[in-house]
C-alpha atoms as a PDB file:
ATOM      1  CA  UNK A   1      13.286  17.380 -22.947  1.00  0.00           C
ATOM      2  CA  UNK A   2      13.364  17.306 -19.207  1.00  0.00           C
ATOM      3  CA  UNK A   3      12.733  14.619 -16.582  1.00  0.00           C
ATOM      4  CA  UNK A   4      11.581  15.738 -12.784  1.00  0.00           C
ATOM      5  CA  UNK A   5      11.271  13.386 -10.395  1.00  0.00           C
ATOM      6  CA  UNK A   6       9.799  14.305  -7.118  1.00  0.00           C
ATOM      7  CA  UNK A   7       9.973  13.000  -3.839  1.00  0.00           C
ATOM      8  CA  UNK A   8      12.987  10.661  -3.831  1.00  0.00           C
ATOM      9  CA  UNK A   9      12.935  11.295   0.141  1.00  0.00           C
ATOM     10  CA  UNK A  10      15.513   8.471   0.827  1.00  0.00           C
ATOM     11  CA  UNK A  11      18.504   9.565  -1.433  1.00  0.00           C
ATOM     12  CA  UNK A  12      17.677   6.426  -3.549  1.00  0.00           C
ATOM     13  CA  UNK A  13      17.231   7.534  -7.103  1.00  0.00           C
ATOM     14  CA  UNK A  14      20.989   9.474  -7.480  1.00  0.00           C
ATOM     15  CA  UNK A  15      22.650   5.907  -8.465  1.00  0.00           C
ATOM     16  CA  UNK A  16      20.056   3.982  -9.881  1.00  0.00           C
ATOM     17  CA  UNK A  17      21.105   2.221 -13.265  1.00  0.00           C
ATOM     18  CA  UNK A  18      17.477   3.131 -14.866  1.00  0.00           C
ATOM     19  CA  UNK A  19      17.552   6.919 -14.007  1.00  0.00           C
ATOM     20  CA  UNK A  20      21.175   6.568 -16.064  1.00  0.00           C
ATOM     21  CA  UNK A  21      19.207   4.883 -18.685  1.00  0.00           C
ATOM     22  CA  UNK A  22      17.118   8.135 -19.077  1.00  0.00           C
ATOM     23  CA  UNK A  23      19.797  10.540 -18.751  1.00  0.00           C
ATOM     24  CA  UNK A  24      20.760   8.766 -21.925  1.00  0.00           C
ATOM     25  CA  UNK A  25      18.090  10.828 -23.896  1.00  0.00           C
ATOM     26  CA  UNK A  26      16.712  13.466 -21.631  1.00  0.00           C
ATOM     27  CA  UNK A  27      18.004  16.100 -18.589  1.00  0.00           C
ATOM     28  CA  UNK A  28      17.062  14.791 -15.634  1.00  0.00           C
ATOM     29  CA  UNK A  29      16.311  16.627 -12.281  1.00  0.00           C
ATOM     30  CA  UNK A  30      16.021  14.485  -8.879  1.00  0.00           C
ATOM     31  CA  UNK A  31      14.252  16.271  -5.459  1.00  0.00           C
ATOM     32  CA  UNK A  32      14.714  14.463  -2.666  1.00  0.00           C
ATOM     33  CA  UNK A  33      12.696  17.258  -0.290  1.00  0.00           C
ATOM     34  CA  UNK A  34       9.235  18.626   0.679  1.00  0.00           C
ATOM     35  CA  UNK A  35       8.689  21.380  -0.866  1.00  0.00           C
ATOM     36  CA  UNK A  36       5.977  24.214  -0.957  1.00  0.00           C
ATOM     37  CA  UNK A  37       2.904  24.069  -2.936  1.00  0.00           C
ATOM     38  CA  UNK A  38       4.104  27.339  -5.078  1.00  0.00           C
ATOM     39  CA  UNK A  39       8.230  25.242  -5.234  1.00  0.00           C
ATOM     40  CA  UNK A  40       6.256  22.656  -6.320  1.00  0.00           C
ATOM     41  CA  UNK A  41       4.573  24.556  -9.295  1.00  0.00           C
ATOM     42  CA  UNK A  42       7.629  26.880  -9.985  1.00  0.00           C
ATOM     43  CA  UNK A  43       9.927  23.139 -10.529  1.00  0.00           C
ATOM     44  CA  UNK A  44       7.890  21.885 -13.175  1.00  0.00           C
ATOM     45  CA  UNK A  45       7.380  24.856 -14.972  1.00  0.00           C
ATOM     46  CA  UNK A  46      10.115  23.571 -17.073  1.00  0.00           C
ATOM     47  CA  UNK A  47       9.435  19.956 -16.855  1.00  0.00           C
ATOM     48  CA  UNK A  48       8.065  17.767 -19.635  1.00  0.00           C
ATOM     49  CA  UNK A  49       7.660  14.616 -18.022  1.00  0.00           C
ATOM     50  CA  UNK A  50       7.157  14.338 -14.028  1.00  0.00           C
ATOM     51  CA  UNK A  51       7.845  10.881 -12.371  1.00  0.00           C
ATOM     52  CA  UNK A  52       6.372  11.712  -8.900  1.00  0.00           C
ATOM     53  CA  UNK A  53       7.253   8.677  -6.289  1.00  0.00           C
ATOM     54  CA  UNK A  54       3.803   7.005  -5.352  1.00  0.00           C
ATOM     55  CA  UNK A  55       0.883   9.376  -3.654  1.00  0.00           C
ATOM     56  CA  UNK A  56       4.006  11.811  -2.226  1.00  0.00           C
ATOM     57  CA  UNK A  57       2.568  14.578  -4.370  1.00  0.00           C
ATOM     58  CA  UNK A  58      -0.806  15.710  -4.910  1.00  0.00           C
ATOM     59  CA  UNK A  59      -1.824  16.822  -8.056  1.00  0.00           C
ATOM     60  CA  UNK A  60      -4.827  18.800  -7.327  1.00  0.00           C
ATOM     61  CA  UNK A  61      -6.988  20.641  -9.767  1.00  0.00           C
ATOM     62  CA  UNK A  62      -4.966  23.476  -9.730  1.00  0.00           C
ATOM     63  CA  UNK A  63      -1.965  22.198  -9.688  1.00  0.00           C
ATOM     64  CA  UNK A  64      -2.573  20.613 -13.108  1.00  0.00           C
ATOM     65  CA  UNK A  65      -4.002  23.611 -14.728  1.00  0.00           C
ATOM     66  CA  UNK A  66      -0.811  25.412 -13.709  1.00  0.00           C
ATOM     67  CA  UNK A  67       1.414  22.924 -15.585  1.00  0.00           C
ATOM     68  CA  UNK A  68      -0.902  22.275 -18.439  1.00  0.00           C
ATOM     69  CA  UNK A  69       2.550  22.101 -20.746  1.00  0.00           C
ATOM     70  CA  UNK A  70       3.736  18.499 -18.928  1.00  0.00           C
ATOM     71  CA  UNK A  71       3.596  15.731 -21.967  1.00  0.00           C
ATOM     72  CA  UNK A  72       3.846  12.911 -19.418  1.00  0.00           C
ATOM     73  CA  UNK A  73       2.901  11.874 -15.784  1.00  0.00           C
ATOM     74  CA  UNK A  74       4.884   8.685 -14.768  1.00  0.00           C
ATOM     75  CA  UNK A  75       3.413   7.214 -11.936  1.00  0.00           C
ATOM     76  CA  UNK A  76       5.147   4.934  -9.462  1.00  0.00           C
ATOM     77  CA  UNK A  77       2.523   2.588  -8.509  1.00  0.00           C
ATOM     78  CA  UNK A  78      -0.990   1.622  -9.846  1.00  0.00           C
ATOM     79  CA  UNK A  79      -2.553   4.547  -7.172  1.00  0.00           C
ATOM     80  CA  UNK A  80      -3.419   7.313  -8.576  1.00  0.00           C
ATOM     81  CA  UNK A  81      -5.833   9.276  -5.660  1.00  0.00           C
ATOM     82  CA  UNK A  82      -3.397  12.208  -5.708  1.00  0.00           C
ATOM     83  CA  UNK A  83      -3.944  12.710  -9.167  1.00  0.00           C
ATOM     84  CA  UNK A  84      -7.489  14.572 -10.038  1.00  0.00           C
ATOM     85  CA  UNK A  85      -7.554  12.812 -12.978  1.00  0.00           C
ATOM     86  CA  UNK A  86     -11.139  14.745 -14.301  1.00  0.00           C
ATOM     87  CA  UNK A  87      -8.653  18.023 -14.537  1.00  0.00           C
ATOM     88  CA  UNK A  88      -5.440  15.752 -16.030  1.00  0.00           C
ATOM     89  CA  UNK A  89      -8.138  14.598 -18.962  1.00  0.00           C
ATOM     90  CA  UNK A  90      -9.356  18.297 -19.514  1.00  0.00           C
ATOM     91  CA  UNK A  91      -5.614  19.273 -19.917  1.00  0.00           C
ATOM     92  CA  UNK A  92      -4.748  16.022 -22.099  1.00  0.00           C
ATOM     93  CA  UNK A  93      -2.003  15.508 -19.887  1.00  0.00           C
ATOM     94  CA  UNK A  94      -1.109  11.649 -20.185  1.00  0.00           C
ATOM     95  CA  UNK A  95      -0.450   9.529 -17.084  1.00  0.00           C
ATOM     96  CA  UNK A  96       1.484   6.311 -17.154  1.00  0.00           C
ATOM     97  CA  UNK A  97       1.343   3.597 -14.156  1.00  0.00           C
ATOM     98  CA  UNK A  98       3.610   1.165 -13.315  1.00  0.00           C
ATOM     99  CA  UNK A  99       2.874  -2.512 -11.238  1.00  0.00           C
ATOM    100  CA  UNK A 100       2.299  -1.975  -7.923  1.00  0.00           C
ATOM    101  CA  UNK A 101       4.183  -3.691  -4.844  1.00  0.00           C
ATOM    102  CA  UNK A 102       2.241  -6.807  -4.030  1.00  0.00           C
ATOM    103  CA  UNK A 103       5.493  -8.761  -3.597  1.00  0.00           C
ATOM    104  CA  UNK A 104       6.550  -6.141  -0.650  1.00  0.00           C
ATOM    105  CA  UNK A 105       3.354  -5.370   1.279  1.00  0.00           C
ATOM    106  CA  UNK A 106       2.610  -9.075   0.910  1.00  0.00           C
ATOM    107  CA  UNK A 107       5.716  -9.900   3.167  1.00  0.00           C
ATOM    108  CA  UNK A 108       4.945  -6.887   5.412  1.00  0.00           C
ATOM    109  CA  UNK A 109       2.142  -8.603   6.051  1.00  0.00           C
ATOM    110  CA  UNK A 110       3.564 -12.138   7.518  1.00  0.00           C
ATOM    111  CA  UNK A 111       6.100  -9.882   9.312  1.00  0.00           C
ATOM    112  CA  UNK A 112       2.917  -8.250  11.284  1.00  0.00           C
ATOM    113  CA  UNK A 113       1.616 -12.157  11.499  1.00  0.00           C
ATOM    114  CA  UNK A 114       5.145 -13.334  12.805  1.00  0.00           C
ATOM    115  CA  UNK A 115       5.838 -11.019  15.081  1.00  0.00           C
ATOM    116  CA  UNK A 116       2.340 -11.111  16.752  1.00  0.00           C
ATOM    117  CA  UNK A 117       2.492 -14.898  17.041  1.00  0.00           C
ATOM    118  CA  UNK A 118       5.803 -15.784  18.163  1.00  0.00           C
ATOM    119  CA  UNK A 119       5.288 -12.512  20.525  1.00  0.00           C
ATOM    120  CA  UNK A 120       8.685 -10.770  19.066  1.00  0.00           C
ATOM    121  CA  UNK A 121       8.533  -7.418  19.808  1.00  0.00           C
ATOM    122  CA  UNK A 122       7.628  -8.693  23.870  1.00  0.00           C
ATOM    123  CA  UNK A 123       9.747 -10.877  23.930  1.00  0.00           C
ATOM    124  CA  UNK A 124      12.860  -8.396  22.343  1.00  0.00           C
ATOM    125  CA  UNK A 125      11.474  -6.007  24.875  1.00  0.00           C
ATOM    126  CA  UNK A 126      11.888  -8.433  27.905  1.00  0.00           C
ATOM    127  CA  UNK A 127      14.549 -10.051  27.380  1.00  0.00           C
ATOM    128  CA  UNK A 128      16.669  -6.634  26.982  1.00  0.00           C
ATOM    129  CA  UNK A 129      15.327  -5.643  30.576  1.00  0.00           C
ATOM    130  CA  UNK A 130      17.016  -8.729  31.883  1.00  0.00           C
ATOM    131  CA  UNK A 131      14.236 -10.980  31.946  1.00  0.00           C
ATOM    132  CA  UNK A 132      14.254 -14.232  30.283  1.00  0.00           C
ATOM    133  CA  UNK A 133      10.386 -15.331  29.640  1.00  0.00           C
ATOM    134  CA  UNK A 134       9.005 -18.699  29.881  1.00  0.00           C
ATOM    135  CA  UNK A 135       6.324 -17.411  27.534  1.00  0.00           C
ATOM    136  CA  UNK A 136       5.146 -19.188  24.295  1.00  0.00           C
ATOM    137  CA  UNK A 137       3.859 -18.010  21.008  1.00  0.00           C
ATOM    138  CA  UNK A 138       1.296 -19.374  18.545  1.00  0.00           C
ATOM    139  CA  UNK A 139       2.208 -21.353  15.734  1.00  0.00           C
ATOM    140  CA  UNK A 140       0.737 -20.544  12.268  1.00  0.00           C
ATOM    141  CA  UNK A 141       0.444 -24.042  10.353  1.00  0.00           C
ATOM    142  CA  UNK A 142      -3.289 -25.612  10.426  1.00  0.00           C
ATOM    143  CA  UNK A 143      -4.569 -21.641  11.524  1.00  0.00           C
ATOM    144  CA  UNK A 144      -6.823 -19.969   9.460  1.00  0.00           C
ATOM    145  CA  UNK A 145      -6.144 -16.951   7.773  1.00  0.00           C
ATOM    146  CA  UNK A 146      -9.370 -14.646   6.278  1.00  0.00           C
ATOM    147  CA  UNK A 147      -8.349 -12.510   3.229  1.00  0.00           C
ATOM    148  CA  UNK A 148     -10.324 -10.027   2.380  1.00  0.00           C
ATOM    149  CA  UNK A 149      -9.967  -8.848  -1.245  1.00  0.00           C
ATOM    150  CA  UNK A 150      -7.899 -11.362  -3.158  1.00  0.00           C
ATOM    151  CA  UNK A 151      -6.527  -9.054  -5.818  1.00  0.00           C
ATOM    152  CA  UNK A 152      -2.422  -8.819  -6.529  1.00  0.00           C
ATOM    153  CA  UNK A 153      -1.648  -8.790  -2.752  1.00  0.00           C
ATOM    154  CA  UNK A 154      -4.256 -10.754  -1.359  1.00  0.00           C
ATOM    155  CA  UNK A 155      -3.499 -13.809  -4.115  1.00  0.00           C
ATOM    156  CA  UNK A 156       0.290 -12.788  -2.978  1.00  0.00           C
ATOM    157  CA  UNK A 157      -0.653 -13.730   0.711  1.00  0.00           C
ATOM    158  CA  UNK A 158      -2.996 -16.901  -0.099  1.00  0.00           C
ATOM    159  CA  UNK A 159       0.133 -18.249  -1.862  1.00  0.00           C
ATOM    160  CA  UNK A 160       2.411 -17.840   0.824  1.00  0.00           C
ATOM    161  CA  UNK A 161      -0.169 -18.748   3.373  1.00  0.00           C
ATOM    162  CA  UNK A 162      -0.432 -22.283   1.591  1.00  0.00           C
ATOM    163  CA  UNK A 163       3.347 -22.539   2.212  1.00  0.00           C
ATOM    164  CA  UNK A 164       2.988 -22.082   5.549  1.00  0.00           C
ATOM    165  CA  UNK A 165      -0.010 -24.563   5.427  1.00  0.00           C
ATOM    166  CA  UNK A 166      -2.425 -22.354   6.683  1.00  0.00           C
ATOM    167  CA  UNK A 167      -6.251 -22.704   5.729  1.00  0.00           C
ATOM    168  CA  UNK A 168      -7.079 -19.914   3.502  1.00  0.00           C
ATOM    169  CA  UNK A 169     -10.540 -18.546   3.292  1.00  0.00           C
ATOM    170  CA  UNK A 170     -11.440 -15.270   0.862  1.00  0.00           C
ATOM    171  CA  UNK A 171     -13.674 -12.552   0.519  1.00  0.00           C
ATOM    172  CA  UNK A 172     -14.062  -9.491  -1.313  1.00  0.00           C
ATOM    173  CA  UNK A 173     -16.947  -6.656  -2.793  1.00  0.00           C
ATOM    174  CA  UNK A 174     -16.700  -7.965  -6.280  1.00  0.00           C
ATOM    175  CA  UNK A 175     -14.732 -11.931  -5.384  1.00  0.00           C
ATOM    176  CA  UNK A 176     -16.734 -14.585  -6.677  1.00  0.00           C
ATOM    177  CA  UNK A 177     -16.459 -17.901  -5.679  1.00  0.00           C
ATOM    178  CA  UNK A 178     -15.356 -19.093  -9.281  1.00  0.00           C
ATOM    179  CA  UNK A 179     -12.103 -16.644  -8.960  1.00  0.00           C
ATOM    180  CA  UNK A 180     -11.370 -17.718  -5.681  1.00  0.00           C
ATOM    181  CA  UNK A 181     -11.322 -21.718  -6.770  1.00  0.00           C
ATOM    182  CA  UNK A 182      -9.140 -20.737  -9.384  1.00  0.00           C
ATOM    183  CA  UNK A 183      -6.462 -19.576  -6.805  1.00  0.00           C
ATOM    184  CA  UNK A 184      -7.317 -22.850  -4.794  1.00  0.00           C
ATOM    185  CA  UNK A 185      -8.816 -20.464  -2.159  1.00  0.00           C
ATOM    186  CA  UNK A 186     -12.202 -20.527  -0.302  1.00  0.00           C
ATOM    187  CA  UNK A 187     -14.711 -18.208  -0.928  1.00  0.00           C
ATOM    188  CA  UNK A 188     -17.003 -17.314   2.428  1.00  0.00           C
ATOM    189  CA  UNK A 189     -19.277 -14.699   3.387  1.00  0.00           C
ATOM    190  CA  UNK A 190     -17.440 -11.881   5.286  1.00  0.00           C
ATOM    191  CA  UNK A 191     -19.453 -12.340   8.464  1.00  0.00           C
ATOM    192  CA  UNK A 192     -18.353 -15.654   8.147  1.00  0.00           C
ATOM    193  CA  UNK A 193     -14.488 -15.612   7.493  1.00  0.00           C
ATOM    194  CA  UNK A 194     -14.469 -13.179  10.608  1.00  0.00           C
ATOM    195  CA  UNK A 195     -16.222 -15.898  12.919  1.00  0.00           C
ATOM    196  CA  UNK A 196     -13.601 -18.221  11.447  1.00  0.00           C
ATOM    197  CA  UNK A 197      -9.954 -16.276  11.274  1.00  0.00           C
ATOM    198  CA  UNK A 198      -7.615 -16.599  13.420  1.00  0.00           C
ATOM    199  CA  UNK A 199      -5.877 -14.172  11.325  1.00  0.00           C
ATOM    200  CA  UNK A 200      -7.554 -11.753   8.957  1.00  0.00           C
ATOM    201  CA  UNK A 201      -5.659  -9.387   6.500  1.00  0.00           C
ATOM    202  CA  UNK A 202      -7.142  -6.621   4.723  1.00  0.00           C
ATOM    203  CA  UNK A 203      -6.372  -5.914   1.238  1.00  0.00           C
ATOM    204  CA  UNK A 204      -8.904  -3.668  -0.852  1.00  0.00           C
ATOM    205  CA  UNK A 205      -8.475  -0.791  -2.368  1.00  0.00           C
ATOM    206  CA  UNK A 206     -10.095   2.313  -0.692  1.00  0.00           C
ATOM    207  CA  UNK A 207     -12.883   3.274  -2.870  1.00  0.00           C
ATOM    208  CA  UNK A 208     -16.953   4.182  -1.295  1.00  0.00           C
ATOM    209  CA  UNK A 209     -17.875   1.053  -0.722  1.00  0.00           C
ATOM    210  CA  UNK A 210     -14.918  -0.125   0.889  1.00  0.00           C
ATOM    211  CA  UNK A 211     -14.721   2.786   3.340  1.00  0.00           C
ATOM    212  CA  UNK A 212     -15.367   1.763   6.756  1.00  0.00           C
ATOM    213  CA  UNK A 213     -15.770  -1.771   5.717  1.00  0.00           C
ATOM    214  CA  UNK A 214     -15.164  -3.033   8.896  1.00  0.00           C
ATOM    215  CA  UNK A 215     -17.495  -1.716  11.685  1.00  0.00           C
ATOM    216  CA  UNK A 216     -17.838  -2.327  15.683  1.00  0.00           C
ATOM    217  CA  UNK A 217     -20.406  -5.306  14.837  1.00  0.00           C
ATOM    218  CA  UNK A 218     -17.822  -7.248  12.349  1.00  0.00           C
ATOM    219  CA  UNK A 219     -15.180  -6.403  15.663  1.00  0.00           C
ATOM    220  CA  UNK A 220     -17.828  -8.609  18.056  1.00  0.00           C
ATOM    221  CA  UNK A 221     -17.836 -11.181  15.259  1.00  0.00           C
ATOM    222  CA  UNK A 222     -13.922 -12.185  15.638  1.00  0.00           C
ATOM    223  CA  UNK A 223     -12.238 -14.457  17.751  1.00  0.00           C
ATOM    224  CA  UNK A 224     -11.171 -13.417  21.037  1.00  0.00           C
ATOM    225  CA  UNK A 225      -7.891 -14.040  20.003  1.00  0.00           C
ATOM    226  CA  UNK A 226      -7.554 -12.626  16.421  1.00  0.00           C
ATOM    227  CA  UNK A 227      -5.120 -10.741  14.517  1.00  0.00           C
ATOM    228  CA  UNK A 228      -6.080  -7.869  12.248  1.00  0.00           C
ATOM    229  CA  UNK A 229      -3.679  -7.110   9.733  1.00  0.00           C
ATOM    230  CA  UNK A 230      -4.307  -3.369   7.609  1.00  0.00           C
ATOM    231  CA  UNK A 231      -2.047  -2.662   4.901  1.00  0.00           C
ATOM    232  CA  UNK A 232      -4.670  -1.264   2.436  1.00  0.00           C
ATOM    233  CA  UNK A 233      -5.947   2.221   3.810  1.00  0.00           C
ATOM    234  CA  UNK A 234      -7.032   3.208   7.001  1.00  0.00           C
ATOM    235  CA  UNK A 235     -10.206   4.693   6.297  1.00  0.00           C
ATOM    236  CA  UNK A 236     -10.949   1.255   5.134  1.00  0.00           C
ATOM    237  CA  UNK A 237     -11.605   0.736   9.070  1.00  0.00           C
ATOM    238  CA  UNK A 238     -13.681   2.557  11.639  1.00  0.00           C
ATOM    239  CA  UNK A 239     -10.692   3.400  13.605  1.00  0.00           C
ATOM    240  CA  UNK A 240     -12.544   4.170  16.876  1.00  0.00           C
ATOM    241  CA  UNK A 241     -14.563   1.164  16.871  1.00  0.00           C
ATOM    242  CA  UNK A 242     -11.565  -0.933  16.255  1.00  0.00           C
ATOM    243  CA  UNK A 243      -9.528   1.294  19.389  1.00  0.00           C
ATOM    244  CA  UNK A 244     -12.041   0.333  21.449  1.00  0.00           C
ATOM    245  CA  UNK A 245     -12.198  -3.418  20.349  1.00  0.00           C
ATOM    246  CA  UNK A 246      -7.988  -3.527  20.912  1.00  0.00           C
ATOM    247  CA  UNK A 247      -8.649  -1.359  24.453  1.00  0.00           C
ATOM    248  CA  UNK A 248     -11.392  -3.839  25.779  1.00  0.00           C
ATOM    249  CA  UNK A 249      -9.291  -7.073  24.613  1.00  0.00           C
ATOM    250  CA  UNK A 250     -12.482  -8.074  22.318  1.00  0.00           C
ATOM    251  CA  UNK A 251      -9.545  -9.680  19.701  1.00  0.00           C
ATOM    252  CA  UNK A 252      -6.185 -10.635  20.290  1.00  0.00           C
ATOM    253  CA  UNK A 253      -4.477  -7.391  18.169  1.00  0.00           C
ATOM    254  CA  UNK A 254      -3.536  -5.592  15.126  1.00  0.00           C
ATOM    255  CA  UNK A 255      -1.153  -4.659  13.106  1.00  0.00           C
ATOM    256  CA  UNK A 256      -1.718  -1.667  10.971  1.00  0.00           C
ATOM    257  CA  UNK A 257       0.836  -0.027   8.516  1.00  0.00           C
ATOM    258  CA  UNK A 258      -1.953   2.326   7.914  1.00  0.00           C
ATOM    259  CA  UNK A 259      -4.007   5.349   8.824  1.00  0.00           C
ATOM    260  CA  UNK A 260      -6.692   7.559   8.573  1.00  0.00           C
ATOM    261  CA  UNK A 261      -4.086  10.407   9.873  1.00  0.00           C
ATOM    262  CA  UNK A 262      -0.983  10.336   8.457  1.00  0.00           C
ATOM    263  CA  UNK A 263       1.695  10.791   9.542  1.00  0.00           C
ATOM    264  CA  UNK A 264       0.098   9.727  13.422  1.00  0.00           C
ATOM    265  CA  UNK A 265      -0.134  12.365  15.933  1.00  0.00           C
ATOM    266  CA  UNK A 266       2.044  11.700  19.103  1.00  0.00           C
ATOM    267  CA  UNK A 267      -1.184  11.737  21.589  1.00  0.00           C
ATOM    268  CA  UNK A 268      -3.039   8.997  18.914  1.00  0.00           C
ATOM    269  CA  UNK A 269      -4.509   6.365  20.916  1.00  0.00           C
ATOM    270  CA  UNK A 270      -2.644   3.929  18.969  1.00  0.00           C
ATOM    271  CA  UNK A 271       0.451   4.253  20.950  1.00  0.00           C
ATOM    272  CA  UNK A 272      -0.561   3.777  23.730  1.00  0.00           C
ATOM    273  CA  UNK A 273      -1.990   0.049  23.131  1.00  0.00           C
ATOM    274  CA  UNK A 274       0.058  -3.160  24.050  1.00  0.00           C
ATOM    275  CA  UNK A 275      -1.455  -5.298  22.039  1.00  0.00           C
ATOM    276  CA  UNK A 276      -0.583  -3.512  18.235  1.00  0.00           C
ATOM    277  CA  UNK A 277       2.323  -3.333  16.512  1.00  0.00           C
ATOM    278  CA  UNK A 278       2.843  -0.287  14.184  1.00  0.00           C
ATOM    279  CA  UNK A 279       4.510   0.649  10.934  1.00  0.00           C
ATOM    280  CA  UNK A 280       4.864   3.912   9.442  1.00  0.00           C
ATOM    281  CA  UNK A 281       3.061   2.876   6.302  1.00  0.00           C
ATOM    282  CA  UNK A 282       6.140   1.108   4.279  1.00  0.00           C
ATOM    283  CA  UNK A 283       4.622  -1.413   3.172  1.00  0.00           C
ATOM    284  CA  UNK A 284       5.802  -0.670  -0.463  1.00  0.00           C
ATOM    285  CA  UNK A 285       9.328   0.514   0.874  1.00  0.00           C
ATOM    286  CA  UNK A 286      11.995  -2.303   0.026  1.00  0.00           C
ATOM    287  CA  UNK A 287      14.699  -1.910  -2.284  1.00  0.00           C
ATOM    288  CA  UNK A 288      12.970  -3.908  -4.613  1.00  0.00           C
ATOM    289  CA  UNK A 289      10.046  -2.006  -5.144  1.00  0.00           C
ATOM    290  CA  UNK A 290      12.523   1.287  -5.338  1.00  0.00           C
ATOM    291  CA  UNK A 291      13.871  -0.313  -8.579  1.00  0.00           C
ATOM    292  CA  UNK A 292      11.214  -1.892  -9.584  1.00  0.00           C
ATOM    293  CA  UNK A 293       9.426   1.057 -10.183  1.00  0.00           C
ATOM    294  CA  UNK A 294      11.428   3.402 -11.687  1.00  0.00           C
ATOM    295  CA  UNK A 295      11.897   0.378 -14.398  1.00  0.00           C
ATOM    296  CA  UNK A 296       9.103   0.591 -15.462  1.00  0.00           C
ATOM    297  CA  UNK A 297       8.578   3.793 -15.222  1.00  0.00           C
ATOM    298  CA  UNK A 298      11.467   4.993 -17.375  1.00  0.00           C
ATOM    299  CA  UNK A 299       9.960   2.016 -20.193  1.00  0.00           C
ATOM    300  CA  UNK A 300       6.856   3.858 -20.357  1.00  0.00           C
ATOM    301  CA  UNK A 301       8.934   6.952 -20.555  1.00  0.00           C
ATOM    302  CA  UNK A 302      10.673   5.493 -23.471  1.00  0.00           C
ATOM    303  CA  UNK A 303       8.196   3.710 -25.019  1.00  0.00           C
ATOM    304  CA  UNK A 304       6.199   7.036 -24.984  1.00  0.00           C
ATOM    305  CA  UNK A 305       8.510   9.300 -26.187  1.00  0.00           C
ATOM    306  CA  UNK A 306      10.947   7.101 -28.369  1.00  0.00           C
ATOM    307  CA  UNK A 307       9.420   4.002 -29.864  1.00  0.00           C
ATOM    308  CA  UNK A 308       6.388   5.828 -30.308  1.00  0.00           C
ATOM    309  CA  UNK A 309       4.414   3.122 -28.533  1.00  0.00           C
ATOM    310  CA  UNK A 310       2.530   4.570 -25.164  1.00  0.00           C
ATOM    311  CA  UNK A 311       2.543   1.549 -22.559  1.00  0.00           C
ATOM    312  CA  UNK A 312       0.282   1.921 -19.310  1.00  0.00           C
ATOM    313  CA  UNK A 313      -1.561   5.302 -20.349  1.00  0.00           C
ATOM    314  CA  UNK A 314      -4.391   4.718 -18.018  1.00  0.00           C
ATOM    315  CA  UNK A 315      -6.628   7.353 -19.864  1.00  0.00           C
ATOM    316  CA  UNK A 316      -5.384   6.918 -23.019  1.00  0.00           C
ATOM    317  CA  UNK A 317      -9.087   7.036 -24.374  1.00  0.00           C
ATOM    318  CA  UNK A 318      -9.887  10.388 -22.239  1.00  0.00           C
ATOM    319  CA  UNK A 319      -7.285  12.152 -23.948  1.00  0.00           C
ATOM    320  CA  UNK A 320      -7.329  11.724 -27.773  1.00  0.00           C
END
């Protein structure tokens, strides 16, 4: 049988112990480019399980119904928007998921906190020009930071938060109070934890009622001196609204590894703000998450195929 795996953009796959693992009992075939919708089609024409590397590749309607013969999708990552799932059900084609990367976007997310509050990037800036600043920073002990969705990630951040012995406030579209206790965090309406946050960090997934969650009205609701942290999607934020907010100094910044376009256009208004600092949405993208994910999905390969005992088949019951 033979293994595809898509997408392995950074040359990381070629070496990895759990790609030998599965060269143990299948061919394997690793593509590290962009290709073409009809490359794309014509590669896995042969393929019998596809392990595509998070939302790289879209697997469209009719995509799927030209590959109808694929036994397994294994998913990197919990996402699966790329996927039309509807069409992979009609054509019984299984798809596995693996954890996501809480651990890594988590950290992201302090480094966008960090940097913001101990001015970093400025500071780098000026002091490579020549100048030595007198300037200070913010310091992130007795601050409070507003969560908003405390699944994986956001429990990830409230726990690192506490470390850094921050006050840690919560909400979320389906949190409860009882579910935030439990995590020894403090559930708060979201107008609310905006009034209060000195730092607020967005962490839902992007689904209707989450899209635009964040409006020009909840922008007039934050401190003058807040930090908005997007790691989730940008669509989860009315991007113009919050341009305007950063233009007119209405909160202190934002850092967004996120975006409604992707990748950003060089003209987006974005760049040419002071007061954000950008990522190229790698939020996900340490070496730990690399591994991490083709771990597990290789076991669900395995444990598919071998042991005769599907793991993660997310529409297991859609298919029989």
């Amino acid at each position: 049988m033979k293994v595809v795996i898509l997408d392995d953009w950074e040359h990381i796959y070629g070496d990895n112990e759990d790609v030998a693992r599965l060269k143990e009992h299948f061919d394997v075939e690793i593509f590290h480019d962009r290709p073409s919708r009809e490359t794309l089609i014509e590669r896995l024409q042969h393929a019998d399980i596809v392990i595509p590397i998070r939302e790289r590749t879209k697997f469209d309607k009719d995509i799927l119904k030209r590959i109808p013969h694929v036994k397994l999708i294994a998913q990197t990552g919990s996402g699966l928007a790329h996927i039309d799932m509807n069409e992979a059900n009609q054509y019984k084609i299984p798809v596995a998921t693996t954890p996501g990367g809480s651990s890594a976007v988590a950290e992201l997310i302090f480094a966008f906190m960090l940097a913001y509050s101990r001015k970093l990037i400025k500071n780098h800036e000026k002091l490579k020009s020549g100048i030595w600043t007198e300037d200070y920073g913010y310091g992130l002990e007795g601050k409070v930071i507003g969560i908003i969705g405390l699944g994986k990630i956001g429990s990830k951040v409230a726990q690192i938060a506490n470390v850094f012995n921050m006050k840690v406030v919560a909400w979320g579209p389906r949190l409860t109070a009882e579910r935030a206790a439990e995590q020894g965090v403090d559930y708060i309406p979201l107008e609310q934890l905006l009034k209060q946050s000195d730092y607020i960090s967005l962490n839902v997934r992007l689904v209707e009622e989450t899209k635009h969650l964040l409006k020009e009205q909840h922008f007039e609701l934050m401190k003058k001196n807040a930090f908005l942290i997007n790691t989730s999607r940008g669509k989860v934020i009315d991007e113009e609204a919050l341009i305007q907010a950063l233009r007119d100094n209405r909160i202190g910044g934002a850092g967004l590894d996120v975006f409604t376009e992707e990748p950003l256009r060089p003209n987006h208004p974005f760049l040419e703000l002071d007061n954000v600092i950008l990522s190229p949405h790698i939020g996900w993208k340490t070496d730990n998450m690399f591994k991490l994910f083709m771990k597990h999905a290789v076991n669900n390969i395995l444990s598919y195929f071998l042991m005769d005992s599907p793991t993660r088949i997310v529409n297991q019951n859609e298919i029989k």
